[in-house]
Structure formats: structure tokens, C-alpha cells
N, C-alpha and C. Protein backbone atom coordinates (compact mmCIF):
# COMPACT_ATOMS: atom_id res chain seq x y z
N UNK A 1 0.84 -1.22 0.00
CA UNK A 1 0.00 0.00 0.00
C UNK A 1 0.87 1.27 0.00
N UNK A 2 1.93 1.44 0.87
CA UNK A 2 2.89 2.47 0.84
C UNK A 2 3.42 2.62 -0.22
N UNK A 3 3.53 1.67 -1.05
CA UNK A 3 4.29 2.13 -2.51
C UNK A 3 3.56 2.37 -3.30
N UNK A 4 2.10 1.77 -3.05
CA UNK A 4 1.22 2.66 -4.58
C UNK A 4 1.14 4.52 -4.17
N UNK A 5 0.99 4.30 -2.82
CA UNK A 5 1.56 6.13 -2.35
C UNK A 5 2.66 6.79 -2.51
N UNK A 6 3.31 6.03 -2.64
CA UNK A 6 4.26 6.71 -3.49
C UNK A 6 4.98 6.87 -4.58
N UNK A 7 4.53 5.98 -5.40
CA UNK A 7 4.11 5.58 -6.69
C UNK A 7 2.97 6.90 -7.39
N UNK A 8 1.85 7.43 -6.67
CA UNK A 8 0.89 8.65 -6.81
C UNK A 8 1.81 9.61 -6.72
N UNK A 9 2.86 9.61 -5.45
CA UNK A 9 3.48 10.88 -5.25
C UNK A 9 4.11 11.45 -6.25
N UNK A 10 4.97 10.50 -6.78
CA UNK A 10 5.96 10.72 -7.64
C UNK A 10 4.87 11.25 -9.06
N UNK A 11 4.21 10.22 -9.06
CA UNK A 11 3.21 10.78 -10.12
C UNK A 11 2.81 12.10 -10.36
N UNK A 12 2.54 12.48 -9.11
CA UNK A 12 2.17 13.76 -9.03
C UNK A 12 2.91 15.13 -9.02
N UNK A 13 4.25 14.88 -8.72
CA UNK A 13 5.37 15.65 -8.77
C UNK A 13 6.06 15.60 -10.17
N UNK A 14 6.14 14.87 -11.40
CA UNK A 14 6.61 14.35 -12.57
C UNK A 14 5.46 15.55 -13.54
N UNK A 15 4.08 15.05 -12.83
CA UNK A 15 2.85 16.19 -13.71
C UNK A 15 3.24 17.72 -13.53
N UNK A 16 3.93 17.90 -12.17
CA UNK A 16 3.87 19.26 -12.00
C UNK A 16 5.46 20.01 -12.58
N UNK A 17 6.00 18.95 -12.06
CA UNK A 17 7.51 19.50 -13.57
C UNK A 17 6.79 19.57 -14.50
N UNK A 18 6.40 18.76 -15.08
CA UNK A 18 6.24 18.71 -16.80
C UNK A 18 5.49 19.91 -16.43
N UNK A 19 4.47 21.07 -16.13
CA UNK A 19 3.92 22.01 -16.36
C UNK A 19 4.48 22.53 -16.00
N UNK A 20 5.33 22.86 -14.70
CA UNK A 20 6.23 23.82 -15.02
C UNK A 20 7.28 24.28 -15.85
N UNK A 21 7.87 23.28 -16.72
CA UNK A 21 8.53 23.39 -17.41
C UNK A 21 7.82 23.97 -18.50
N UNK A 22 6.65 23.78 -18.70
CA UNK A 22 5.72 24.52 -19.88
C UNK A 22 5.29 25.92 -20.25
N UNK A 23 5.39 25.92 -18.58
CA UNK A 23 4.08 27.43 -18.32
C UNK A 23 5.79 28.37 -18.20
N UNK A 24 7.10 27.79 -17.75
CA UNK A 24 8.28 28.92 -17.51
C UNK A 24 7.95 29.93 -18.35
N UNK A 25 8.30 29.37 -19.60
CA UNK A 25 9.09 30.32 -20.73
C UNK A 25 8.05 31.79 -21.03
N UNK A 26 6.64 31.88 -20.50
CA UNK A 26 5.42 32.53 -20.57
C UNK A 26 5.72 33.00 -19.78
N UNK A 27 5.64 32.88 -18.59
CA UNK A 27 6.07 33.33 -17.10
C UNK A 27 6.97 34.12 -16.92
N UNK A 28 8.31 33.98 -17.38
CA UNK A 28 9.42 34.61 -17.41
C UNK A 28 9.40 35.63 -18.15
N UNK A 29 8.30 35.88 -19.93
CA UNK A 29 8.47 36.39 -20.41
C UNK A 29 7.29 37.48 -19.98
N UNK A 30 6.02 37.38 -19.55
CA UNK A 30 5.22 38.37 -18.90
C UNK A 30 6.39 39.34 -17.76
N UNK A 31 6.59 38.23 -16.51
CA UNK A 31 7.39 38.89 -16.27
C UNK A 31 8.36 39.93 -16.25
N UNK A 32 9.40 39.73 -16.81
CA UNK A 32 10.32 40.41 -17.42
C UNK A 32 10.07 41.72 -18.67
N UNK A 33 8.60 41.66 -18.84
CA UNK A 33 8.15 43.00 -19.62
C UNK A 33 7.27 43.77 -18.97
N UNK A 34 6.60 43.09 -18.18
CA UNK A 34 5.66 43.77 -17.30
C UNK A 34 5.85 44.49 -15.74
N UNK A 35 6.99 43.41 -15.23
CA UNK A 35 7.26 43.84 -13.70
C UNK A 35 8.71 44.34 -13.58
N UNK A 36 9.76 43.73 -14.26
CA UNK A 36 10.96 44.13 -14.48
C UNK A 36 11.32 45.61 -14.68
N UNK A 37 10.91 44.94 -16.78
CA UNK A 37 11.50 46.50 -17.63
C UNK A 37 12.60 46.74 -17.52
N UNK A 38 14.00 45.87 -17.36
CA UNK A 38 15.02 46.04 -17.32
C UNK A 38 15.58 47.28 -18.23
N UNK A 39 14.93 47.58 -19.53
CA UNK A 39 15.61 48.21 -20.28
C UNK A 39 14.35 49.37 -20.67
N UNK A 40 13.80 49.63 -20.06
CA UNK A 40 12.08 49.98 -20.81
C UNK A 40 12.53 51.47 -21.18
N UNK A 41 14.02 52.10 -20.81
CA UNK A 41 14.05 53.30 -20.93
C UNK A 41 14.82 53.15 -22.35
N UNK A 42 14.92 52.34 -22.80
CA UNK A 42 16.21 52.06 -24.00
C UNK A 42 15.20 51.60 -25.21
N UNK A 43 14.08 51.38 -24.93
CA UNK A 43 13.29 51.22 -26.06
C UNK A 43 12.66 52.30 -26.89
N UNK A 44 12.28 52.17 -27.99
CA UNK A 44 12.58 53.55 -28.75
C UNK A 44 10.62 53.97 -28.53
N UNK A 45 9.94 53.01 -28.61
CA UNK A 45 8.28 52.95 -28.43
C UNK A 45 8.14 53.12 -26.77
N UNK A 46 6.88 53.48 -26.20
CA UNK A 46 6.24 53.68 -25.38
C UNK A 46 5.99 52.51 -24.45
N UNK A 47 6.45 51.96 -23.45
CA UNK A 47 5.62 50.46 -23.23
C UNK A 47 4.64 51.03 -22.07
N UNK A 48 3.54 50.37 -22.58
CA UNK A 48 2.16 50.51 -21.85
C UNK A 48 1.98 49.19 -20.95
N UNK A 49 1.36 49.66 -19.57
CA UNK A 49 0.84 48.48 -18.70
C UNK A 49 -0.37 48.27 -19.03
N UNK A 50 -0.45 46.97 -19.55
CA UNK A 50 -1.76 46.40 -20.14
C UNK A 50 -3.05 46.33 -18.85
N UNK A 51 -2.46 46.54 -17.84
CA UNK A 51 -3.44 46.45 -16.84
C UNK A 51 -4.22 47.67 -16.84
N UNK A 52 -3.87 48.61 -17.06
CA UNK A 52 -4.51 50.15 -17.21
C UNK A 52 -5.51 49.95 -18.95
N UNK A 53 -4.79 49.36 -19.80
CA UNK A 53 -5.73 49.69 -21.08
C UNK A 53 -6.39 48.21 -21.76
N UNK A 54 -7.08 47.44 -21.00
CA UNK A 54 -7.35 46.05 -20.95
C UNK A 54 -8.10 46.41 -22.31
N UNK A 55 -7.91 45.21 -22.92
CA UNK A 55 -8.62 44.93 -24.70
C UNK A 55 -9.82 45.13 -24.24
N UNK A 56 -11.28 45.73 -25.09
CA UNK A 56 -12.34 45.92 -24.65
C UNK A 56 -12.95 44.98 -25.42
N UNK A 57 -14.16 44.62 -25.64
CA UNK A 57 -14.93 43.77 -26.10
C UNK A 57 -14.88 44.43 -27.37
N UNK A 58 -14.39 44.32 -28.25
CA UNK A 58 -14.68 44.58 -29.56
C UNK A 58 -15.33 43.95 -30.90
N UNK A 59 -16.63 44.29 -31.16
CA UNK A 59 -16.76 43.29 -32.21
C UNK A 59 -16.67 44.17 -33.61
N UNK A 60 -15.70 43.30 -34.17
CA UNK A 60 -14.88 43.58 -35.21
C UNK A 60 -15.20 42.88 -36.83
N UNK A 61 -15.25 43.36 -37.91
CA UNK A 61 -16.04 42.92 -39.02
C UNK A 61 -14.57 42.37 -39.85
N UNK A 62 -14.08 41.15 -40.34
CA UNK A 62 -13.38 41.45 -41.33
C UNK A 62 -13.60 41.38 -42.79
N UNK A 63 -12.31 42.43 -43.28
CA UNK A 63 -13.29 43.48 -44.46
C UNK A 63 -13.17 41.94 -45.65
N UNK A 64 -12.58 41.01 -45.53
CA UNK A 64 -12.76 39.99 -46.82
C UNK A 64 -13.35 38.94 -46.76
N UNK A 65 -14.57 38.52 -45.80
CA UNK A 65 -15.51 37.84 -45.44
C UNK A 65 -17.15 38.29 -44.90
N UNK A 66 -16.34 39.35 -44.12
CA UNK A 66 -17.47 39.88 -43.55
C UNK A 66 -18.77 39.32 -42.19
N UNK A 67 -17.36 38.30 -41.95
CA UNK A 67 -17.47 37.35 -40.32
C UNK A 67 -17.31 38.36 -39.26
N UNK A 68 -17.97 38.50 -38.34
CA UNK A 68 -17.37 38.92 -37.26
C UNK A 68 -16.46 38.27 -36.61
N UNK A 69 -15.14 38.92 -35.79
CA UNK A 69 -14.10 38.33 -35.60
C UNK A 69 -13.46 39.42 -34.33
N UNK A 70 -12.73 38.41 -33.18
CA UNK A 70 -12.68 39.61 -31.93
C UNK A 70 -10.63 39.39 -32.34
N UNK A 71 -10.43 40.17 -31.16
CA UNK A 71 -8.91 40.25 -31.58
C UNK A 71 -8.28 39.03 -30.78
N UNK A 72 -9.13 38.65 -30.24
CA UNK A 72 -8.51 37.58 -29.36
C UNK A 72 -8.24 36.17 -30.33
N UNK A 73 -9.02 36.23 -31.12
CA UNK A 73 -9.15 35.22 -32.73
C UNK A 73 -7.06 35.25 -32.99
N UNK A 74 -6.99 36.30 -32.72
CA UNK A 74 -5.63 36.52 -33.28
C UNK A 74 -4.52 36.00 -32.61
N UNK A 75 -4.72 36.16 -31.17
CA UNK A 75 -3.74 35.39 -29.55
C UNK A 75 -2.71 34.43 -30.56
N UNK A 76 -1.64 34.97 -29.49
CA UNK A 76 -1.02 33.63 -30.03
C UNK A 76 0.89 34.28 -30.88
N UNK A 77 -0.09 35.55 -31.84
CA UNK A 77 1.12 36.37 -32.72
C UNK A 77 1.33 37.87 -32.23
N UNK A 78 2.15 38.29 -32.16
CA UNK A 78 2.41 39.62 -31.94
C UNK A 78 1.99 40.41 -33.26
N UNK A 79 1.14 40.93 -32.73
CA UNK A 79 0.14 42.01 -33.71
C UNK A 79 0.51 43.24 -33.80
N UNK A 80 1.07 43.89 -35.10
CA UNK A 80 1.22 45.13 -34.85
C UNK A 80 -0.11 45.89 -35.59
N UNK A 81 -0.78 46.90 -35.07
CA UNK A 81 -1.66 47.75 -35.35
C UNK A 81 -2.11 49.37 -35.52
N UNK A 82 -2.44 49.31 -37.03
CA UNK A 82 -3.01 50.75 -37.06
C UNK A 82 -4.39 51.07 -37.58
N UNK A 83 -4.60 52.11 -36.96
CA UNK A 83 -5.78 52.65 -37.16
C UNK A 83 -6.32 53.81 -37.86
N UNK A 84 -7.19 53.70 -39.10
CA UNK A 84 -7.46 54.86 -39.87
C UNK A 84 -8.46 54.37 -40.24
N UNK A 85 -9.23 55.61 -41.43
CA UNK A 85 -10.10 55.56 -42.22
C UNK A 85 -10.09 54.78 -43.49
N UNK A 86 -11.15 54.03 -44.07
CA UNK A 86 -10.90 53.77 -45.43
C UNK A 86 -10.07 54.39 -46.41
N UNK A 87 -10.70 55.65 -46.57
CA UNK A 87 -9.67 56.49 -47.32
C UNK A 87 -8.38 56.28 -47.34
N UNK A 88 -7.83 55.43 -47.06
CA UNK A 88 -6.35 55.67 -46.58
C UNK A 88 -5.66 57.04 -47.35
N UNK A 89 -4.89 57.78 -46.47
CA UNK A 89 -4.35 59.14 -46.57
C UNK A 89 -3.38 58.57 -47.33
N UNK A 90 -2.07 59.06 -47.66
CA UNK A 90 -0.49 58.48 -48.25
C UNK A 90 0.18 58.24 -46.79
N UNK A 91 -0.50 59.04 -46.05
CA UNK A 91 0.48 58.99 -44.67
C UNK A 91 -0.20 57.50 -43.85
N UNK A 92 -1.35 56.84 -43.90
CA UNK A 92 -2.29 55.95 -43.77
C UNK A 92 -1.19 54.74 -44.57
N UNK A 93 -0.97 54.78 -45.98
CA UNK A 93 -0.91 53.60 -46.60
C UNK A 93 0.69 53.43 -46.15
N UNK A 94 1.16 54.65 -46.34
CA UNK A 94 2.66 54.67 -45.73
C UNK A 94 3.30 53.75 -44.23
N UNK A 95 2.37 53.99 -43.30
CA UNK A 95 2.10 53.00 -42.26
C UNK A 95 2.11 52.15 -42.43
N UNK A 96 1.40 51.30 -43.29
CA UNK A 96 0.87 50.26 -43.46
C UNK A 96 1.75 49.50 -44.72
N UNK A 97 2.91 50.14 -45.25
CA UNK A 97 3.73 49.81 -46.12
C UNK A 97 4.42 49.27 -45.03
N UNK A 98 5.22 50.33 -44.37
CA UNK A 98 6.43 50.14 -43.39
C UNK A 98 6.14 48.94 -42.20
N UNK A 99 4.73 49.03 -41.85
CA UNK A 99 4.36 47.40 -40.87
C UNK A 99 4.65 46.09 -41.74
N UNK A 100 4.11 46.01 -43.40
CA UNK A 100 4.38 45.22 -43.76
C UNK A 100 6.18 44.71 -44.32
N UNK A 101 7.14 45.69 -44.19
CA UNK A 101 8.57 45.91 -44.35
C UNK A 101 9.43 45.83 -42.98
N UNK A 102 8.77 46.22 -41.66
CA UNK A 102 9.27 45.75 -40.61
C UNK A 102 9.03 44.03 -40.18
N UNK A 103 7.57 43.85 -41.03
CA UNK A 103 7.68 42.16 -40.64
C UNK A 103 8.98 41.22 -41.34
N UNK A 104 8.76 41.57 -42.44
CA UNK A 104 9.67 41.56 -43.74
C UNK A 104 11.14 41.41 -42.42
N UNK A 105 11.87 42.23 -41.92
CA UNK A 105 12.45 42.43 -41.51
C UNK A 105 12.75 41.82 -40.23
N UNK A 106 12.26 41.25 -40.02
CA UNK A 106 12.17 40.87 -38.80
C UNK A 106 12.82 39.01 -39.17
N UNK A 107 13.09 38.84 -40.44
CA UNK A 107 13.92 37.58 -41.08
C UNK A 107 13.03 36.06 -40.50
N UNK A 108 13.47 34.64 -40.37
CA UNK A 108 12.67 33.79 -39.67
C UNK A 108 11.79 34.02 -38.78
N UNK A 109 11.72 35.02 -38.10
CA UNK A 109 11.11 35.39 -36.52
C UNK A 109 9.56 36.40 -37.36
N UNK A 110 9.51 36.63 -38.85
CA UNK A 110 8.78 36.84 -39.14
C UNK A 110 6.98 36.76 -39.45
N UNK A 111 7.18 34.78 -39.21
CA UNK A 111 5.75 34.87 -39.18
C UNK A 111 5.04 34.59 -37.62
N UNK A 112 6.32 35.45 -36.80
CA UNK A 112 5.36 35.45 -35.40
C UNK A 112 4.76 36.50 -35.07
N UNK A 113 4.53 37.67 -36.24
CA UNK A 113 3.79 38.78 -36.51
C UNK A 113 3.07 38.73 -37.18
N UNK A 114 1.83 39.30 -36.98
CA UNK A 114 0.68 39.78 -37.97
C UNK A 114 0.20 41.34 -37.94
N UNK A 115 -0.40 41.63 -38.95
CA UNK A 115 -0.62 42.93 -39.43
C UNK A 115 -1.94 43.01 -39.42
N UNK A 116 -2.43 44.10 -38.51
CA UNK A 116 -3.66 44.45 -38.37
C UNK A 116 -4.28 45.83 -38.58
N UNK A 117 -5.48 46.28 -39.62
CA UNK A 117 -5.69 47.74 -40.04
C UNK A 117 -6.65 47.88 -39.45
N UNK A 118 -7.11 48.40 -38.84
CA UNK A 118 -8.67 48.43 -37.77
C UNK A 118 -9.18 49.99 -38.31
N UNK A 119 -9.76 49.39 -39.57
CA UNK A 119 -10.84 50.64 -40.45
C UNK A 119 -11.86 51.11 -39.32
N UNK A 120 -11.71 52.37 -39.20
CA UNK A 120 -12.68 53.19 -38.48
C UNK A 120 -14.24 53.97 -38.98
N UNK A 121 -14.46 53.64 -40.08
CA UNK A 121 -15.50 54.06 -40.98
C UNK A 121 -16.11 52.91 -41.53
N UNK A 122 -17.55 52.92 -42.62
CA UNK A 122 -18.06 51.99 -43.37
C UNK A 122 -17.77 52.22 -45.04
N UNK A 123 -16.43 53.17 -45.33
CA UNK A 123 -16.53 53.22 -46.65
C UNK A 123 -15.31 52.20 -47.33
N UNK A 124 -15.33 52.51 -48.71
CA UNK A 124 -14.60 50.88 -49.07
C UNK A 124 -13.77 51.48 -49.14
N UNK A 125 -12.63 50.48 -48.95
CA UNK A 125 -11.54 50.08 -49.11
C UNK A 125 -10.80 50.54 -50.83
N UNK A 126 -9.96 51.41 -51.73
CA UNK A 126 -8.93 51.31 -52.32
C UNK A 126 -8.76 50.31 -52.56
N UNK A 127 -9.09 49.61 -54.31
CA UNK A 127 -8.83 48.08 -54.33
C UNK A 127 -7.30 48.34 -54.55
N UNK A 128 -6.72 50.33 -55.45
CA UNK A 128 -5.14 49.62 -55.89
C UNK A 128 -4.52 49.20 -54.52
N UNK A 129 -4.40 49.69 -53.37
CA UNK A 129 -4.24 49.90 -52.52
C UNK A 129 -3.48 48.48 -51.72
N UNK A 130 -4.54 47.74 -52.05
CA UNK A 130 -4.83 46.21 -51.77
C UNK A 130 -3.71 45.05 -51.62
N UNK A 131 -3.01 45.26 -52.71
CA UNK A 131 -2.07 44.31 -53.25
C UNK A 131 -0.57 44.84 -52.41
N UNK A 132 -0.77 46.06 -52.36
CA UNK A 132 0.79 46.21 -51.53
C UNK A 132 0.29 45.91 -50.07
N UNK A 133 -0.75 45.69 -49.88
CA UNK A 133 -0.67 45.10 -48.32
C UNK A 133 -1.44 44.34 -47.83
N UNK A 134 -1.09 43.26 -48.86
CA UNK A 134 -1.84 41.44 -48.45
C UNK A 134 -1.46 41.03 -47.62
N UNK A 135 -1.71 39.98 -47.04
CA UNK A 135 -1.46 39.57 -45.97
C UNK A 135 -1.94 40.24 -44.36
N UNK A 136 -1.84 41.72 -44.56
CA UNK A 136 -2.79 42.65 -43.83
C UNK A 136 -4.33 42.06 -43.14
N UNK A 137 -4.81 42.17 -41.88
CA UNK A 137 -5.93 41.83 -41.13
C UNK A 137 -6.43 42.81 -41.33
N UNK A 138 -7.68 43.25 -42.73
CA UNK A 138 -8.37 44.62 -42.58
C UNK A 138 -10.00 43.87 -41.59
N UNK A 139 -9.84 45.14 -40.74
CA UNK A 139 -10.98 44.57 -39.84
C UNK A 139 -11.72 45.89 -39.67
N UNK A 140 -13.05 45.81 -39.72
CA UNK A 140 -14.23 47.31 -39.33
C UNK A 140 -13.96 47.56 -37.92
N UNK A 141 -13.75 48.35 -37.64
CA UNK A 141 -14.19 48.56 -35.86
C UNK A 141 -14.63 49.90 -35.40
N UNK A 142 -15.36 50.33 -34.07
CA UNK A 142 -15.82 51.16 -33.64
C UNK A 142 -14.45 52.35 -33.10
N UNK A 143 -15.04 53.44 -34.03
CA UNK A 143 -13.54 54.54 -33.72
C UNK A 143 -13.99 55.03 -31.68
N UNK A 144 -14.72 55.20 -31.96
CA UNK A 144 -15.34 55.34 -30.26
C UNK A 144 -14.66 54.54 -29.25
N UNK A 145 -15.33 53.47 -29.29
CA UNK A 145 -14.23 52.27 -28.42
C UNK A 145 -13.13 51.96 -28.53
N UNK A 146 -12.12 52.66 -29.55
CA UNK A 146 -10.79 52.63 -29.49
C UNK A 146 -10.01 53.48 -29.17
N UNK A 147 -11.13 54.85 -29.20
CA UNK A 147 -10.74 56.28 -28.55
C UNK A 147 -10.18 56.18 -27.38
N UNK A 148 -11.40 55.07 -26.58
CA UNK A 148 -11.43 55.15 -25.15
C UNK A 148 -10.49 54.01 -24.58
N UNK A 149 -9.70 53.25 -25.56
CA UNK A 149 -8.79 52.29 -25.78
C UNK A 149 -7.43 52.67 -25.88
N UNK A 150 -7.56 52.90 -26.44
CA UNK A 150 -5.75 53.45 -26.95
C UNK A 150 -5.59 54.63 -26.77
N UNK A 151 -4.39 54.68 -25.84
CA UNK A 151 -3.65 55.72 -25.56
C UNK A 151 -2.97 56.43 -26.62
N UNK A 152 -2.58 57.78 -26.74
CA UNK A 152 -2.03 58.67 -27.33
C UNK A 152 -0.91 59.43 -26.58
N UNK A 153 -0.07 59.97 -27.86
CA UNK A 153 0.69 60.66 -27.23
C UNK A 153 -0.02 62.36 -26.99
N UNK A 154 0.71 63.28 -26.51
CA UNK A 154 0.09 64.33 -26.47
C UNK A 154 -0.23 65.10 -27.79
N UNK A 155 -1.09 65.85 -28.24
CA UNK A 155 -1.30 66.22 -29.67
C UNK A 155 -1.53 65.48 -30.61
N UNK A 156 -1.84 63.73 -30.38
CA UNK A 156 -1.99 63.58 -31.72
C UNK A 156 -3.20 62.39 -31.30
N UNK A 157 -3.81 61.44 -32.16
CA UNK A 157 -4.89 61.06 -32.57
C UNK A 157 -4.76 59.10 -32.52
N UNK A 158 -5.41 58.54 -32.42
CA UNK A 158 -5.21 57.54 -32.70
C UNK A 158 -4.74 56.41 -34.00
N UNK A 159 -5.47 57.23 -35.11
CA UNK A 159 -4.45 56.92 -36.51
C UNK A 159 -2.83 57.23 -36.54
N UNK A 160 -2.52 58.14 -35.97
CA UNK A 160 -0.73 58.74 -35.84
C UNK A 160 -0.41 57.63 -35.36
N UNK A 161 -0.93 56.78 -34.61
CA UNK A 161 0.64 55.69 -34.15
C UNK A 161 0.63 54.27 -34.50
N UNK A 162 1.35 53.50 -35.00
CA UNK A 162 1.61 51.84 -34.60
C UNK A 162 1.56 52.07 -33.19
N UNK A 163 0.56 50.59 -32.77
CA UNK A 163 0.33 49.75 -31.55
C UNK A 163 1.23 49.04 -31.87
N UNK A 164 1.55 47.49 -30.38
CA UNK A 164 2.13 46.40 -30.52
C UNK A 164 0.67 45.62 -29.52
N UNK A 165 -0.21 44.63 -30.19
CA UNK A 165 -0.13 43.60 -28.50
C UNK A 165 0.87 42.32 -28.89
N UNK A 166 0.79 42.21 -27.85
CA UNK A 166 1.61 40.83 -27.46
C UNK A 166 0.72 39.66 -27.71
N UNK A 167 1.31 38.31 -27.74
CA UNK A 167 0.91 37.50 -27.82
C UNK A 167 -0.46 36.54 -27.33
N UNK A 168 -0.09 37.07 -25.90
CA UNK A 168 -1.69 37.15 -24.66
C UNK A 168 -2.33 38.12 -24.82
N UNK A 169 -2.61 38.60 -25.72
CA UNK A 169 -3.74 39.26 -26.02
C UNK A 169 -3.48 41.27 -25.77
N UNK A 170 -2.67 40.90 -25.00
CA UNK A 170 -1.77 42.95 -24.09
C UNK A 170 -1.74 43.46 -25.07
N UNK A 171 -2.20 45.09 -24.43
CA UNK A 171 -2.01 45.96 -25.47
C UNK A 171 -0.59 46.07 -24.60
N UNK A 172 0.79 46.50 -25.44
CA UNK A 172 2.31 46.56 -24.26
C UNK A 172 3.20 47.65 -25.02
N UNK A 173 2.31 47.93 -26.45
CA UNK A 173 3.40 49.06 -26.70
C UNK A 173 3.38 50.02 -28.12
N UNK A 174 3.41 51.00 -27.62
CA UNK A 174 2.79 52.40 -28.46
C UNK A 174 4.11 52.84 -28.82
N UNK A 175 3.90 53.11 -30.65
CA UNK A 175 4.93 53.80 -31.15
C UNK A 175 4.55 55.69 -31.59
N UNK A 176 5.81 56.11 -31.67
CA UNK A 176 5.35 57.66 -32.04
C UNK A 176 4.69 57.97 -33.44
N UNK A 177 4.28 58.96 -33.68
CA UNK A 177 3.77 59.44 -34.83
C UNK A 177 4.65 59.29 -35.33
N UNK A 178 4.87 59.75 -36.71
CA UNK A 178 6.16 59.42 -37.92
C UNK A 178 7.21 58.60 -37.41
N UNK A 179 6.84 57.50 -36.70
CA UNK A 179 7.91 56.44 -36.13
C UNK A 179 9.32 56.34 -37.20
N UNK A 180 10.30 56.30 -36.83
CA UNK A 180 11.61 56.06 -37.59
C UNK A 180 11.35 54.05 -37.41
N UNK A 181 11.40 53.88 -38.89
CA UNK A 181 11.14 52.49 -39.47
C UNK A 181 12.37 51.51 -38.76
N UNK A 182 13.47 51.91 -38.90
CA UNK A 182 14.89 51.30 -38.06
C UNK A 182 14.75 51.40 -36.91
N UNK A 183 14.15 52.24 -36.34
CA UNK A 183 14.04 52.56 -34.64
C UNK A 183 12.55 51.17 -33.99
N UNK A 184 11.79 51.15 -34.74
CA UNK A 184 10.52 50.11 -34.32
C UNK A 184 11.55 48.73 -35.17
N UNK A 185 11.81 48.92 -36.07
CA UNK A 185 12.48 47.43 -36.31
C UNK A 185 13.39 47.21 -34.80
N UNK A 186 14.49 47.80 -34.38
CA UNK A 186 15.07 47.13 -33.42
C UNK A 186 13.91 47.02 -31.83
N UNK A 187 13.24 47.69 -31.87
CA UNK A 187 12.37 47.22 -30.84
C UNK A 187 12.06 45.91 -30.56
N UNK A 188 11.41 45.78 -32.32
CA UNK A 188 10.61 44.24 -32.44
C UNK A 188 11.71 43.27 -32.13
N UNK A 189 12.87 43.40 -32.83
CA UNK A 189 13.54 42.55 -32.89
C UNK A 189 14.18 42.17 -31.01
N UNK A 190 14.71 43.28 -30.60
CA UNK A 190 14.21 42.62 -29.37
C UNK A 190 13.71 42.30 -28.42
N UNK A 191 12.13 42.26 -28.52
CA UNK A 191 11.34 41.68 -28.15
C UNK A 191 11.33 40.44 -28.40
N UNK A 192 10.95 39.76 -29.80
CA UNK A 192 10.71 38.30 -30.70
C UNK A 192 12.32 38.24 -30.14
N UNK A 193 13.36 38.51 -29.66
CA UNK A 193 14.94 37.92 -29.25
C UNK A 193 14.17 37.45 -27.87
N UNK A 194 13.49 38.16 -26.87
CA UNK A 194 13.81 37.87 -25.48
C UNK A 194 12.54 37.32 -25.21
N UNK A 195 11.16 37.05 -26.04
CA UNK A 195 10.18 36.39 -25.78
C UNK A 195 10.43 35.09 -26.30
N UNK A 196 9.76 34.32 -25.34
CA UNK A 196 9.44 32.78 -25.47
C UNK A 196 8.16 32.53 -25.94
N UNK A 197 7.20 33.33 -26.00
CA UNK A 197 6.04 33.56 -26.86
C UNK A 197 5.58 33.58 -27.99
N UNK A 198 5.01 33.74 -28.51
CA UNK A 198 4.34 33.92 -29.83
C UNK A 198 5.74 33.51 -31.16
């Protein structure tokens, strides 16, 4: 009888390595961006505590199906995101060039990013527009609830900046208006270097 007890024990201690060994590399990496910030002054973007700007319920249309779809659909990839009007401006598509050239950039470690345009209006979409930025998540969403979502810098608007969330779903990091393209590339890069995530 003592040895099937400890025969359970061991059992039970073997289950809880094996999950800890699972859940570390998550752990370490929330960690170390959220409570640490070893370097948070050396990063060229904004890092935001996701606890202050929690994802809101968003229901979100995407523009090449026309499914509703939440952002949480997405978990999993580090999402970078911007926000404008259909219309896209030059300064709009320009964004949305350089997200798709920083993924680009970002070499193997590339498809642990996705690209997300969160159209703030109901008008269409620029088909030339289209082709330079496939692969792109165009999704409808409420400009209201993202107002009250995303932070800004002072003077400017919620279209002016690339977002980052993270993999768990965090909003963790706001870039400047006319972001320098080399300056958010080394961000990403080390981030996707020091996450065990996505």
C-alpha cells in the first residue's frame, strides 16, 4: 500500500515539472516586460501596462468575409496595429507599407507577426491599394471604443501611431507618430529575441 503512495506521489510531482517546465518560458516572459522593464528606458516605443488599457470587447467585421471576428481570434502572434479611415491618406498607406517591411524584416522570426488595419469608418476600401498590403488583417471597428482604448501621445490622434499587442492578447506598446522604421524594427527585434512567446 505504501508504494502505490508513493508511486501517486511521484506521479504527481513528474505532472507538475512537466507544467512547469511549460508554463516557464510565458512566465518569465510576462514577467520580465511587465514587472521588471530592465531596459524599458532604451526602447525607442512607449511600453504601456496592459493592466490600465485592458482589450475591450470589440466586435470587429473582417473586411474579406465579412465574419465577425474579436482580436482575441488573433492570440497567439504579436500584432502590430493601425488605425485609420478607409480612405487611406499616403500617410495611412505609408504606415501600413512600413508594418508590412518591418515584418519583412524581422527575417525567420517573421511569421510570429501579424498585421492588423482596424478601419474606423463603413466606406470601401482602395482596391489599388490592396495588393501592396496582403497579408494585412483589414478589420471594421468602432472609432469610439478605441478612442477610449488606446492611448495617445500628447497632440496627436489615434491613426498617428503603430500599436504592438503581445501575444496574450496585451495591449504593451505604443509607437510615435512618424515612427523612424529602423528605430521600431530594433524594438521588435528585441522583443521576438527575449520572448518565449508567440
Amino acid at each position: 500500500m505504501e508504494n502505490v503512495d508513493n508511486k501517486k506521489i511521484a506521479g504527481r510531482w513528474k505532472l507538475f515539472a512537466v507544467l512547469a517546465v511549460c508554463a516557464a518560458p510565458m512566465i518569465a516572459s510576462y514577467f520580465t516586460y511587465y514587472v521588471i522593464q530592465p531596459q524599458a528606458k532604451n526602447n525607442y516605443g512607449t511600453i504601456l501596462d496592459p493592466r490600465q488599457f485592458p482589450v475591450p470587447p470589440l466586435s470587429l467585421v473582417n473586411e474579406a468575409d465579412g465574419k465577425t471576428i474579436a482580436l482575441a481570434d488573433l492570440n497567439g502572434k504579436w500584432l502590430m496595429v493601425q488605425v485609420d479611415q478607409a480612405n487611406c491618406t499616403e500617410t495611412c498607406q505609408k504606415k501600413l507599407l512600413e508594418m508590412r517591411q518591418l515584418r519583412v524584416a524581422q527575417g525567420k522570426a517573421m511569421d510570429r507577426i501579424e498585421r492588423v488595419w482596424l478601419i474606423t469608418d463603413t466606406q470601401t476600401v482602395d482596391e489599388k491599394i490592396k495588393p501592396g498590403i496582403a497579408g494585412t488583417h483589414l478589420l471594421r471597428a468602432d472609432r469610439a471604443m478605441l478612442e477610449k482604448w488606446l492611448p495617445v501621445d500628447s497632440g496627436t490622434h489615434i491613426q498617428d501611431h503603430i500599436y504592438l499587442i503581445d501575444p496574450l492578447g496585451n495591449l504593451m506598446m505604443r509607437f510615435p507618430k512618424d515612427a523612424d522604421p529602423n528605430k521600431v524594427k530594433k524594438d521588435l527585434g528585441k522583443l521576438l529575441k527575449a520572448s518565449a512567446i508567440g
